[in-house]
Protein backbone atom coordinates (compact mmCIF):
# COMPACT_ATOMS: atom_id res chain seq x y z
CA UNK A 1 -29.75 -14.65 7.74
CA UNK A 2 -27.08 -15.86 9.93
CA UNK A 3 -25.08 -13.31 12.42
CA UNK A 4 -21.92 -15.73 12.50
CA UNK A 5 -20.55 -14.74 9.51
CA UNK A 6 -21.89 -17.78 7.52
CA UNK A 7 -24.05 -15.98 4.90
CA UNK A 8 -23.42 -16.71 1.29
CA UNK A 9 -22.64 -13.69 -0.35
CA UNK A 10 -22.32 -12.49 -4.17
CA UNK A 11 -19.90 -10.05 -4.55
CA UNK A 12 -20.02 -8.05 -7.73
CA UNK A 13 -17.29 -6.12 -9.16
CA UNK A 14 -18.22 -3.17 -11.49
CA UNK A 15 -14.34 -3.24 -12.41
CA UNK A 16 -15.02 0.05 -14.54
CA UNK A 17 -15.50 2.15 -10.77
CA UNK A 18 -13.55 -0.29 -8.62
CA UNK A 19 -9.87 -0.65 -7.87
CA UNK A 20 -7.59 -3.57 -8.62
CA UNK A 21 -4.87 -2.47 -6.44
CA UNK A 22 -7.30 -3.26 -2.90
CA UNK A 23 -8.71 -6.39 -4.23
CA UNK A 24 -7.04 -8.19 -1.22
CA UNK A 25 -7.92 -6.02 1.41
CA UNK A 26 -11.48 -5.88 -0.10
CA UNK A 27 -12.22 -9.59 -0.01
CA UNK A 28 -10.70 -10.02 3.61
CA UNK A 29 -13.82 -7.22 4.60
CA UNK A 30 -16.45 -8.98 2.54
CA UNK A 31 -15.01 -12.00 4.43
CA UNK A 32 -16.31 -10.17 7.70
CA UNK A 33 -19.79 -10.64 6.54
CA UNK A 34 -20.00 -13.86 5.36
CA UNK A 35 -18.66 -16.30 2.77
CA UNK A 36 -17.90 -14.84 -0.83
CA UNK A 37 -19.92 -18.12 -2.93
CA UNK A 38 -20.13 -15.88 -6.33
CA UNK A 39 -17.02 -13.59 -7.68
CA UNK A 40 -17.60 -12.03 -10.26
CA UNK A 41 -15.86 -8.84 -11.78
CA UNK A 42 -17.73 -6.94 -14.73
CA UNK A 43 -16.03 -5.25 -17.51
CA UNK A 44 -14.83 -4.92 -21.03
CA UNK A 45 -11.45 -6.48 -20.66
CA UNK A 46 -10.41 -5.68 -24.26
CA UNK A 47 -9.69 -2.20 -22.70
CA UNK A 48 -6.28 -1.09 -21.37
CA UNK A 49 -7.85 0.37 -18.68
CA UNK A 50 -8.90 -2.84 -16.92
CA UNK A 51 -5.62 -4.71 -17.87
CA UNK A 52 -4.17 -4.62 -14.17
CA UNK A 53 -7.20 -6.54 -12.93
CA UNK A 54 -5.43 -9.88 -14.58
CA UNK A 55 -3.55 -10.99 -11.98
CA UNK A 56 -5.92 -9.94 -9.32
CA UNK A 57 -8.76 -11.96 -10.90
CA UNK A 58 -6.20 -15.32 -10.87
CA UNK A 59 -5.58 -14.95 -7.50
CA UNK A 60 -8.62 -14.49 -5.90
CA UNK A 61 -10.59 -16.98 -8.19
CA UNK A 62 -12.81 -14.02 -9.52
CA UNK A 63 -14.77 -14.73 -12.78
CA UNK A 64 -14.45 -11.90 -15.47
CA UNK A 65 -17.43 -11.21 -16.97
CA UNK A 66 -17.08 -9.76 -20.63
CA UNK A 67 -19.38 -6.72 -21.83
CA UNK A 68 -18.31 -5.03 -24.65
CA UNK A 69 -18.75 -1.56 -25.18
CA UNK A 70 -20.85 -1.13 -27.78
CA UNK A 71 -21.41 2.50 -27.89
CA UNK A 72 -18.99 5.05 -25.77
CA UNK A 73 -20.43 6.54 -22.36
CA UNK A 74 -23.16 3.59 -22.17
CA UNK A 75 -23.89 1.55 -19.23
CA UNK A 76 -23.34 -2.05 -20.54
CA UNK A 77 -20.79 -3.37 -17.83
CA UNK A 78 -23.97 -2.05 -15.15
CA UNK A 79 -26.52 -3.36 -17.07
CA UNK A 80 -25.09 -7.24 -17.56
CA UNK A 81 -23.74 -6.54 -13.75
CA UNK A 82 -27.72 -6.10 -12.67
CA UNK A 83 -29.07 -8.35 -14.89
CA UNK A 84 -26.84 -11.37 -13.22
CA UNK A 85 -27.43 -9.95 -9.19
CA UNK A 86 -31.32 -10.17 -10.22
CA UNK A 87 -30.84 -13.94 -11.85
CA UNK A 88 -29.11 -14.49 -8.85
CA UNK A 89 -31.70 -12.80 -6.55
CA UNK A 90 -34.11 -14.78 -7.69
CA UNK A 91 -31.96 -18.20 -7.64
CA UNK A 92 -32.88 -17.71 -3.87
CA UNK A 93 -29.50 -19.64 -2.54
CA UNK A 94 -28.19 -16.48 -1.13
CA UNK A 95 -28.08 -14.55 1.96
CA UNK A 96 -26.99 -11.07 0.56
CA UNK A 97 -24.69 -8.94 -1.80
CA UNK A 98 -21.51 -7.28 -1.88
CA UNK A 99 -21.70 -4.41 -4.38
CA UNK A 100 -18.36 -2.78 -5.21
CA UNK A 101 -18.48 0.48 -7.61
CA UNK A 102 -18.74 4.09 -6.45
CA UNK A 103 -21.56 4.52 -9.18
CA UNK A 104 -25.33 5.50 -8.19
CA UNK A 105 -26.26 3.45 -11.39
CA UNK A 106 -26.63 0.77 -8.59
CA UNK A 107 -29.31 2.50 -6.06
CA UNK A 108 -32.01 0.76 -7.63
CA UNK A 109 -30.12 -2.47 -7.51
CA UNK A 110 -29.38 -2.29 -4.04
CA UNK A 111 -33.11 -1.37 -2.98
CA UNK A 112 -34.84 -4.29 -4.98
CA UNK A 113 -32.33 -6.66 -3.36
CA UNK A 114 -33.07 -5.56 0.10
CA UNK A 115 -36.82 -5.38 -0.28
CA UNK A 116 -36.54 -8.84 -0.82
CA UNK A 117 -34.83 -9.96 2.31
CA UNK A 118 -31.45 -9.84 1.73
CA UNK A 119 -28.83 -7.68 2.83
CA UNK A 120 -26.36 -5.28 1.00
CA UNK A 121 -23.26 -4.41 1.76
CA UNK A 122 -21.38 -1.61 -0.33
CA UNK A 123 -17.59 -0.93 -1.28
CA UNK A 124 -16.95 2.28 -3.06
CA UNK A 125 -15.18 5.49 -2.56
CA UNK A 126 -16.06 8.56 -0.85
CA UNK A 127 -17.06 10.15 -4.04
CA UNK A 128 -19.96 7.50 -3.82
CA UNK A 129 -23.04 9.63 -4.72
CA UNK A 130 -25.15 9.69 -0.94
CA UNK A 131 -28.13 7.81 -2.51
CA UNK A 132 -26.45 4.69 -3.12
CA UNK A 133 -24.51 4.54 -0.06
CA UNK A 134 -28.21 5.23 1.30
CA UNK A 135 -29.36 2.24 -0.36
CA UNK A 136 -26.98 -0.54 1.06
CA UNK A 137 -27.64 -1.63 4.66
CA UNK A 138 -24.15 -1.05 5.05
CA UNK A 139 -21.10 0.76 3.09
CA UNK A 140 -17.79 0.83 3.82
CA UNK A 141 -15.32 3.33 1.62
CA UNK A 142 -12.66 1.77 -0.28
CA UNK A 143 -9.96 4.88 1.02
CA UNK A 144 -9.98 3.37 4.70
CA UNK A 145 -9.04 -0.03 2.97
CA UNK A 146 -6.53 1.64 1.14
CA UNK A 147 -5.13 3.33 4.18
CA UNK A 148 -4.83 0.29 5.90
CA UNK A 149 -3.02 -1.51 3.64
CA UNK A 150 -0.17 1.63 3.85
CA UNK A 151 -0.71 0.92 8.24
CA UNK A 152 0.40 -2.32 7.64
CA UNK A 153 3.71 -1.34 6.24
CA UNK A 154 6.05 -0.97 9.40
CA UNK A 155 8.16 2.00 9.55
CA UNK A 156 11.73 0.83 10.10
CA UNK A 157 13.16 4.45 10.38
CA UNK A 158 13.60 4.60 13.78
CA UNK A 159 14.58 1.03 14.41
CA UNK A 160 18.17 1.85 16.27
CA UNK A 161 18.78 -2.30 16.15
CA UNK A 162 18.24 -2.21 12.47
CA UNK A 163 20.06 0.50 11.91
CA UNK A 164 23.27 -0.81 13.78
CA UNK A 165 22.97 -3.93 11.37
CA UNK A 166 23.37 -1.94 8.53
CA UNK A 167 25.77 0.38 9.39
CA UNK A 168 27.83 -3.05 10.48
CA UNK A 169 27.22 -4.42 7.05
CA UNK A 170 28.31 -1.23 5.48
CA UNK A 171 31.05 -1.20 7.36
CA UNK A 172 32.02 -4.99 6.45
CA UNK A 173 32.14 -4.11 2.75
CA UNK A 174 35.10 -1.54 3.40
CA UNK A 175 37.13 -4.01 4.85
């Protein structure tokens, strides 16, 4: 595996434990690592609950992968989600995995991948059970993407320039 940030990577979405809202911010970290060659996002998108992935999965040229649920409180999203990282796995074109969901259904996962080589990088949040951060050779908590995402909004408050323009403007509409 490369250290210049040329390794193919698979990043795989458990959209179920995985915010929409940080998909940006998430692929500009996995782009740290390496090069995103597989995008996939797992879920039952018949559900409301996954309806605000839509436009995040157009713009980021992310596949949806469909798994009903069959039966309520089953693992099916995590089960088609493993089954494709170990086809992958064993495809032997890639240099490591991204896997983003904050559930420990995905320890195992991450251990089989890295005893064969490859390195695993996690993306889930700080209620991330400790084994599966523990599994990943590295994990990185979706909050401190969140957080700087609200950093990169520039408080204008104070700005004494900006606030002469508007007060100006204001006072051009009374006239």
């Amino acid at each position: 595996m490369s250290e210049n940030g040329n390794d193919k990577l698979a990043v795989l979405i458990d959209a179920d434990n995985a915010q929409a809202a940080i998909c940006s911010e998430l692929l500009a970290e996995v782009s740290k690592f390496g090069v995103a060659n597989v995008k996939r996002a797992y879920g039952d998108w018949t559900t409301l609950s996954l309806k605000g992935w839509k436009s995040y999965l157009h713009k980021h040229a992310i596949q949806p992968i469909q798994q009903f649920s069959y039966t309520q409180g089953k693992n099916s999203t995590d089960s088609s989600l493993i089954i494709d990282a170990m086809d992958l796995l064993h495809e032997g074109k890639l240099d490591g995995f991204c896997l983003i969901s904050s559930d420990s259904d995905f320890t195992r996962l991450a251990s089989r991948i890295r005893e064969s080589g490859l390195l695993v990088y996690g993306f889930g949040e700080k209620k991330t059970p400790e084994a599966f951060v523990a599994a990943c050779d590295k994990f990185v908590f979706t909050e401190v993407l969140r957080s700087s995402t609200k950093q990169s909004v520039k408080d204008e408050s104070k700005n004494l320039d900006l606030k002469a323009i508007v007060l100006s403007k204001d006072k051009a509409k009374e006239l």
